[in-house]
Structures are given as structure tokens and as C-alpha cells.
Protein backbone atom coordinates (compact mmCIF):
# COMPACT_ATOMS: atom_id res chain seq x y z
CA UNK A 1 0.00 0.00 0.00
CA UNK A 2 0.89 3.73 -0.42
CA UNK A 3 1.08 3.84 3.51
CA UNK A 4 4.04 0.75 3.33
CA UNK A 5 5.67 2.60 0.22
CA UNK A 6 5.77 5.81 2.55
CA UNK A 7 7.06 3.81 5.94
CA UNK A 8 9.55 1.87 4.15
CA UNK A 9 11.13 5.10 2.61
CA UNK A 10 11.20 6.66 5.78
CA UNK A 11 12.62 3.72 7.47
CA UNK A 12 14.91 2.45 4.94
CA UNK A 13 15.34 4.73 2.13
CA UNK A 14 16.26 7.97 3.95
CA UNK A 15 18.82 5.91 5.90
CA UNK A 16 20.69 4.10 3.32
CA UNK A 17 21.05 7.24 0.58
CA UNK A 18 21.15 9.87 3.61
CA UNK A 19 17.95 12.20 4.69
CA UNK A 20 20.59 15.48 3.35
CA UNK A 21 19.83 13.73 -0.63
CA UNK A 22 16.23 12.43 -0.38
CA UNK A 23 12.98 13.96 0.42
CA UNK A 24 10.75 11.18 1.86
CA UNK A 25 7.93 13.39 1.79
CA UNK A 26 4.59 13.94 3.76
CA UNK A 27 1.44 11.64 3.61
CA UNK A 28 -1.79 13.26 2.75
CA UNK A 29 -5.11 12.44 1.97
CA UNK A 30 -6.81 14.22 -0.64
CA UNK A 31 -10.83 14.03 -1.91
CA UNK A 32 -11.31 11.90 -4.89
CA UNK A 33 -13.15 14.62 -6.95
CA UNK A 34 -9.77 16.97 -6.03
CA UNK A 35 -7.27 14.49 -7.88
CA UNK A 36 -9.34 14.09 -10.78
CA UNK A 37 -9.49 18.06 -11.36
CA UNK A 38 -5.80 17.68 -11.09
CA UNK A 39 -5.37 14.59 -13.48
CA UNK A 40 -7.90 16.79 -16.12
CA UNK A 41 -5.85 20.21 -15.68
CA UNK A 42 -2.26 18.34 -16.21
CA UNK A 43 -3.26 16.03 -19.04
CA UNK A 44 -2.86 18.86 -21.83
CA UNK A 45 0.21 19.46 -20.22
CA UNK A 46 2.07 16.58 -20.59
CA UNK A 47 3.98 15.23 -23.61
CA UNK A 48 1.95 13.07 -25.93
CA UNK A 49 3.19 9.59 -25.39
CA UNK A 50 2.58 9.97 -21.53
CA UNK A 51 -1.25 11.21 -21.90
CA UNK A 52 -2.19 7.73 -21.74
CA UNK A 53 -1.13 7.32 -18.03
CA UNK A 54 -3.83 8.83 -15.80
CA UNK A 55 -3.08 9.50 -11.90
CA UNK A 56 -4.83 7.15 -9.76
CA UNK A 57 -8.16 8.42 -8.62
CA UNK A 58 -9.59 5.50 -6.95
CA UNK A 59 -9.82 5.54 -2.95
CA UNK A 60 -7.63 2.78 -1.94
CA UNK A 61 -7.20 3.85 2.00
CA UNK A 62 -9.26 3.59 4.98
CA UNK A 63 -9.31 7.15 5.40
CA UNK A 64 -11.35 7.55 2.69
CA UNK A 65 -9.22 9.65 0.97
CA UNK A 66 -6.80 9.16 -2.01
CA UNK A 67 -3.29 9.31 -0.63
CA UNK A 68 -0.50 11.48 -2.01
CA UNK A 69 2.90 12.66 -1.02
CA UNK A 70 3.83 15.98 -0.32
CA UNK A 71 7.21 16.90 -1.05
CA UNK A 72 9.38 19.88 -1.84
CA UNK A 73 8.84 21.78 -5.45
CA UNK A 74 12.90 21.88 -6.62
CA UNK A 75 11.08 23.91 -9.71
CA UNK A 76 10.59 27.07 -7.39
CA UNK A 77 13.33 29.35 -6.14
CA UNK A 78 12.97 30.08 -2.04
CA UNK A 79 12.52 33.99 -3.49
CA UNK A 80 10.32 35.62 -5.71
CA UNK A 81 12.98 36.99 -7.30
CA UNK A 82 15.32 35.01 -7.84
CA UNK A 83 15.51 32.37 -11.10
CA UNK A 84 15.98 28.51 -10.44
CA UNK A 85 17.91 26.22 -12.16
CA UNK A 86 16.74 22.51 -12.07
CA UNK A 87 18.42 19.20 -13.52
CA UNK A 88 17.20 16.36 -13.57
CA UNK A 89 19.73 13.27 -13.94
CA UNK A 90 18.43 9.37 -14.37
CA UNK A 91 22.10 7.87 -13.48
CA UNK A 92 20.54 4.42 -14.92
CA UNK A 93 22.81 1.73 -13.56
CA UNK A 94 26.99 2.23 -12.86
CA UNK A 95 28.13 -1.40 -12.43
CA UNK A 96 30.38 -2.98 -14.76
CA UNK A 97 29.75 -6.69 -15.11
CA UNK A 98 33.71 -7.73 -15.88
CA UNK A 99 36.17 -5.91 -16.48
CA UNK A 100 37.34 -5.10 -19.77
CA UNK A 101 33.62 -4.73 -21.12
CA UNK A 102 31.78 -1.69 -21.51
CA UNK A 103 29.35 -0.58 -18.47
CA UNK A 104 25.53 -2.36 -18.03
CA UNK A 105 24.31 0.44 -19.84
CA UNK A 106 26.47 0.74 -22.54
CA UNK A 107 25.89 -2.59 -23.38
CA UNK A 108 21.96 -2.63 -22.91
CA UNK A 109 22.36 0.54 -25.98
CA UNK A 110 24.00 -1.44 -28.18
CA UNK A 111 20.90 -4.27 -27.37
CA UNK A 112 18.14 -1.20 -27.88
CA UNK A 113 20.03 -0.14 -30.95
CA UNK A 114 20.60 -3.68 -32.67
CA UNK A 115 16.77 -3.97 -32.57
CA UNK A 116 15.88 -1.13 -33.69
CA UNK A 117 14.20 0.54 -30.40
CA UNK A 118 16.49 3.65 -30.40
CA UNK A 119 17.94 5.34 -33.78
CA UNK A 120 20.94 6.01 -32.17
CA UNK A 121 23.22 5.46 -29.13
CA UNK A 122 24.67 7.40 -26.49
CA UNK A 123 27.73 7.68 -25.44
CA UNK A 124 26.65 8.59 -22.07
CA UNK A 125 28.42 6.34 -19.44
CA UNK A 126 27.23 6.14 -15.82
CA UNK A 127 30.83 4.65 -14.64
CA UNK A 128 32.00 7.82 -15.26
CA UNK A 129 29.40 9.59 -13.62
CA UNK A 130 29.66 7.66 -10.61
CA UNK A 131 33.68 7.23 -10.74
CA UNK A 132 34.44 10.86 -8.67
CA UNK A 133 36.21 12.25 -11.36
CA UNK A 134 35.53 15.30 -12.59
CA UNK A 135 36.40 15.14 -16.32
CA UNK A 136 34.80 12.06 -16.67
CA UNK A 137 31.93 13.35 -14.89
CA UNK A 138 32.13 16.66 -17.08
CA UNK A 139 32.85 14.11 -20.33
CA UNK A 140 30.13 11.84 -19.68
CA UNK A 141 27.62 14.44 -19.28
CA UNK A 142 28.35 15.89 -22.06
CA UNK A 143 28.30 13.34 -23.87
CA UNK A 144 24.46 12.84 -22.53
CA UNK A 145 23.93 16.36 -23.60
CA UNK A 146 24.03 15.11 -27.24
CA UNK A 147 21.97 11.83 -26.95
CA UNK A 148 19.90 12.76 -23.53
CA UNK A 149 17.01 10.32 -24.29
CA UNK A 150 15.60 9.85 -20.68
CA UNK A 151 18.94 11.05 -19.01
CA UNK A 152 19.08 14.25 -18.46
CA UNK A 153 16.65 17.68 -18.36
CA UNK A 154 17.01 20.78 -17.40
CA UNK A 155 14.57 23.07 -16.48
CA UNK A 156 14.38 27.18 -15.49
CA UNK A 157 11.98 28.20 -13.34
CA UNK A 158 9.76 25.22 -13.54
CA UNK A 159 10.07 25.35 -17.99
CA UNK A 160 11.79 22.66 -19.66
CA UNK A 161 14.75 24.04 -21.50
CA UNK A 162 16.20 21.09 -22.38
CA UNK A 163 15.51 17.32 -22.96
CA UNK A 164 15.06 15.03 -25.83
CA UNK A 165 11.57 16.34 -26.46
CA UNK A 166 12.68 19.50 -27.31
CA UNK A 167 15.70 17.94 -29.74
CA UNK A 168 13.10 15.65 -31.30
CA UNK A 169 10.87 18.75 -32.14
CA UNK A 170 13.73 21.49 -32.80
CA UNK A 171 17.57 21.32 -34.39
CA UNK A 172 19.85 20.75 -31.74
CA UNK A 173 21.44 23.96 -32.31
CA UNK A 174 18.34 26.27 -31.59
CA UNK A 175 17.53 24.06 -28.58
CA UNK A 176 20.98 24.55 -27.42
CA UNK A 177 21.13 28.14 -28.31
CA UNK A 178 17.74 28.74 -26.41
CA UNK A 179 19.28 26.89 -23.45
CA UNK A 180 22.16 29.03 -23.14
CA UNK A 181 20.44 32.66 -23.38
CA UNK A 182 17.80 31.03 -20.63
CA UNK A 183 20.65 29.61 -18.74
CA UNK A 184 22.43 33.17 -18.88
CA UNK A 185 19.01 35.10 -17.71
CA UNK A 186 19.23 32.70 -14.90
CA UNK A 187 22.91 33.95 -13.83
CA UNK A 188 24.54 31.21 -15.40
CA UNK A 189 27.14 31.12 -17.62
CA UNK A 190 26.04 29.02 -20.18
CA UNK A 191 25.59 24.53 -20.44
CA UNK A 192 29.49 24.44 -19.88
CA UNK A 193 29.11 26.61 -17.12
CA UNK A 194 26.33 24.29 -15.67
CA UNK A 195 28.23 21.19 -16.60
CA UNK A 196 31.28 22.00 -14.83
CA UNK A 197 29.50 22.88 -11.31
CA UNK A 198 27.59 19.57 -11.80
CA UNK A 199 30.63 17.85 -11.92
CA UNK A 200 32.40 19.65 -9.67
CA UNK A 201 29.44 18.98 -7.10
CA UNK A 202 28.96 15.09 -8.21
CA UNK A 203 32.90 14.49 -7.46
CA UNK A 204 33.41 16.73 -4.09
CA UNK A 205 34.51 14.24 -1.59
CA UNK A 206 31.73 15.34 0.64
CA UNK A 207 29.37 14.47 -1.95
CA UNK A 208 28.27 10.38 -0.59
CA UNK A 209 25.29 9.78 -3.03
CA UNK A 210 27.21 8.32 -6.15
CA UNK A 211 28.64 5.77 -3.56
CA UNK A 212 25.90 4.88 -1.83
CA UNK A 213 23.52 4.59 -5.21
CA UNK A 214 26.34 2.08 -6.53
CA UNK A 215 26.45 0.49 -2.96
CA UNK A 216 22.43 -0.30 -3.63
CA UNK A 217 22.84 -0.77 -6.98
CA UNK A 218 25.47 -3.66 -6.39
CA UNK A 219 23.10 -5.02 -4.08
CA UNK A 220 20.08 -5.24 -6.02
CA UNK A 221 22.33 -7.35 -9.02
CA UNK A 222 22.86 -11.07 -9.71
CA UNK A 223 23.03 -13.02 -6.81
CA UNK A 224 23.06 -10.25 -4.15
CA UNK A 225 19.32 -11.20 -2.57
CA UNK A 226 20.28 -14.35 -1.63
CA UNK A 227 23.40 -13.76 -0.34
CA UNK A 228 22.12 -10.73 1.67
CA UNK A 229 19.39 -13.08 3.37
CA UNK A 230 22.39 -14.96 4.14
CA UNK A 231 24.26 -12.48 6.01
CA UNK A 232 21.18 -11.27 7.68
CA UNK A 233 20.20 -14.61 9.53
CA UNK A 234 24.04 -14.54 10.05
CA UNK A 235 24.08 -11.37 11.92
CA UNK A 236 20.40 -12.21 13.60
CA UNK A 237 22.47 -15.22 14.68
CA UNK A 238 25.02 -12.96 16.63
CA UNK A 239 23.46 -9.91 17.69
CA UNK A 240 19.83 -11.05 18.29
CA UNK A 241 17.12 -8.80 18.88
CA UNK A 242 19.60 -6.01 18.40
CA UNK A 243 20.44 -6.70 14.98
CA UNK A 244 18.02 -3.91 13.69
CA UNK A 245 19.85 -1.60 16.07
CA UNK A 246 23.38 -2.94 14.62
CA UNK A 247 22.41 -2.15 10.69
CA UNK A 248 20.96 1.36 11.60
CA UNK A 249 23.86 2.87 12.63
């Protein structure tokens, strides 16, 4: 239920990628006849291929009510007037599977491109977003700059500047050019401008969340499950009751 998906991110989620990264949000309950004057004022709104997926209006809960999450808008600056920059970034998975082959995601392009589901690939590579580095980090993004697909969009003040949408519906070089005059306005110098404080922020060595999404990441691969339950009944084993306690800390 919405209620477990809300308790386990608390519980779990928060701890594991760090409550500075992720908002876990606030549960609401909202009427029924509320959310579906929200789905019908969005729908127009969103791209085409996505009008087909309706929010949920059914009441689900106890309460009565439909259940939503309340989180914080990253689209709107803290002043009035002040401009806000916003980037969104799907990492996609950074594990290499041997070395000496191309990433999980490199490989899964050449898949999507050898049967025809993409016309062309990226060179995007999130190793190198994840490696701490920051000319890979500046390289790779980059590189996603060119092929975004479902990687990367940037929006000012709650617009979309930038994403494959746009690069589908526009030359590249008016989407870009468009990007860096609304970039500019926004009292930033430019995409390499952008691209090199991203990086510089994604490699800081106070910055734990490429680490700890790879940490999950290795987890949730091959094998991991089983030999996770393993270690658990191995530490339940030892510690008891206070194994909870142990793998909070």
C-alpha cells in the first residue's frame, strides 16, 4: 500500500542514501473529486506519449481519501525573485559486469540499438558519472547532452529548457542556443558553465550519493538477494534482537 511505500522510505530509504539527498515526503489524503481536477488540468500538459497514463483516482485507504505525497517543489526558487535552475539526472545503472567490457548500460544501448528501439546510441556512461572524477563526470555528461534520451533535463523556473523532447521537435542547435540565453538570464554562464559545477558537485569528496547509489545498486544485481538473506540470519544469529539496532547505525 501507499502507507508501506511511505514507511519503508522513511525507514529504509532515507537511511541508506542519507535524509541530506532524499525527500521522503509527507502523507496526505486528498478528496477523490480533487485528484481528478488535477489529473484533467495536467493532461494537456504533458507530452503526448505519456497522456495515456492517468493519476490514480480510486480511494484505496481507509481514510477515505486518495493518498498522495507531499514533497518539496525543486522547480521554485525560495525567493520571488530570484531564477531557479533545475536538472534532472536518471544515473541508470553504474556497475560494470567484468572488467574489460563496456558498463551495463552501454551494453543494454548497443541491445536497444541492434533492434531497432532507439535510432541512435549514447555515449553517455554512468561509470563515469559515478567514478568521482571530474572530467569524466564533465565528459560523460556531455556526452548525454548530445543523446539525452531519458537522461538528463534541465529546467528554469519550472520550464523545460532542455531534454530530448525539445531535440526531437527542434535542431539541436536552436535548442541549445535557447538553453544558453535562458541559462544566462538565470545567472549562469552558459551549459558548460552548468556542466562544470555539476561535476564539480557530483565528485566533491563530501558528496556520498554516487557511492551509496552504486552500494544499492550492487546489491540489487545477480546473486546479491540471496546472499544478503544470508548475512542477515548470520548477523540475527550474533546480535539477536539487536540486529536492527546494529544495521541502523
Amino acid at each position: 500500500t501507499y502507507r508501506t511505500d511511505c514507511a519503508f522510505a522513511k525507514a529504509v530509504a532515507a537511511k541508506m542514501l542519507g535524509e541530506e539527498y532524499i525527500d521522503t515526503g509527507d502523507l496526505v489524503g486528498l478528496e477523490q473529486e480533487n485528484i481528478k481536477q488535477i489529473d484533467e488540468a495536467i493532461l494537456g500538459a504533458r507530452p503526448e506519449k505519456r497522456r495515456t497514463k492517468r493519476l490514480d483516482t480510486e480511494v484505496r485507504d481507509g481514510s477515505g481519501k486518495v493518498l498522495a505525497l507531499k514533497v518539496a517543489n525543486l522547480m521554485a526558487a525560495p525567493v520571488s525573485s530570484a531564477k531557479v535552475v533545475t536538472v534532472e539526472l536518471k544515473p541508470k545503472c553504474g556497475l560494470r559486469e567484468r572488467q574489460g567490457l563496456p558498463s551495463r548500460y552501454q551494453l543494454l544501448q548497443a541491445h536497444k540499438l541492434y533492434h531497432g528501439k532507439i535510432s541512435r546510441a549514447s555515449a553517455y556512461d554512468p561509470v563515469k558519472l559515478f567514478s568521482k572524477d571530474p572530467q569524466q563526470v564533465y565528459q560523460t555528461l556531455s556526452d548525454a547532452m548530445v543523446e539525452p534520451q531519458n537522461n538528463i533535463r534541465i529546467f528554469v523556473d519550472g520550464k523545460a529548457v532542455f531534454d530530448d523532447r525539445l531535440l526531437a521537435g527542434d535542431n539541436a542547435g536552436s535548442v541549445l542556443g535557447n538553453l544558453d540565453i535562458a541559462l544566462k538570464e538565470a545567472g549562469v554562464s552558459g551549459r558548460d558553465g552548468l556542466l562544470s559545477t555539476l561535476a564539480g558537485a557530483l565528485s566533491s569528496p563530501t558528496m556520498l550519493m554516487p557511492d551509496r547509489l552504486k552500494r544499492i545498486q550492487a546489491w540489487a544485481a545477480g546473486e546479491t538477494a540471496h546472499l544478503a538473506l544470508m548475512l542477515y540470519r548470520s548477523l540475527q544469529h550474533r546480535f539477536g534482537e539487536s540486529t536492527a539496532e546494529v544495521l541502523s547505525r
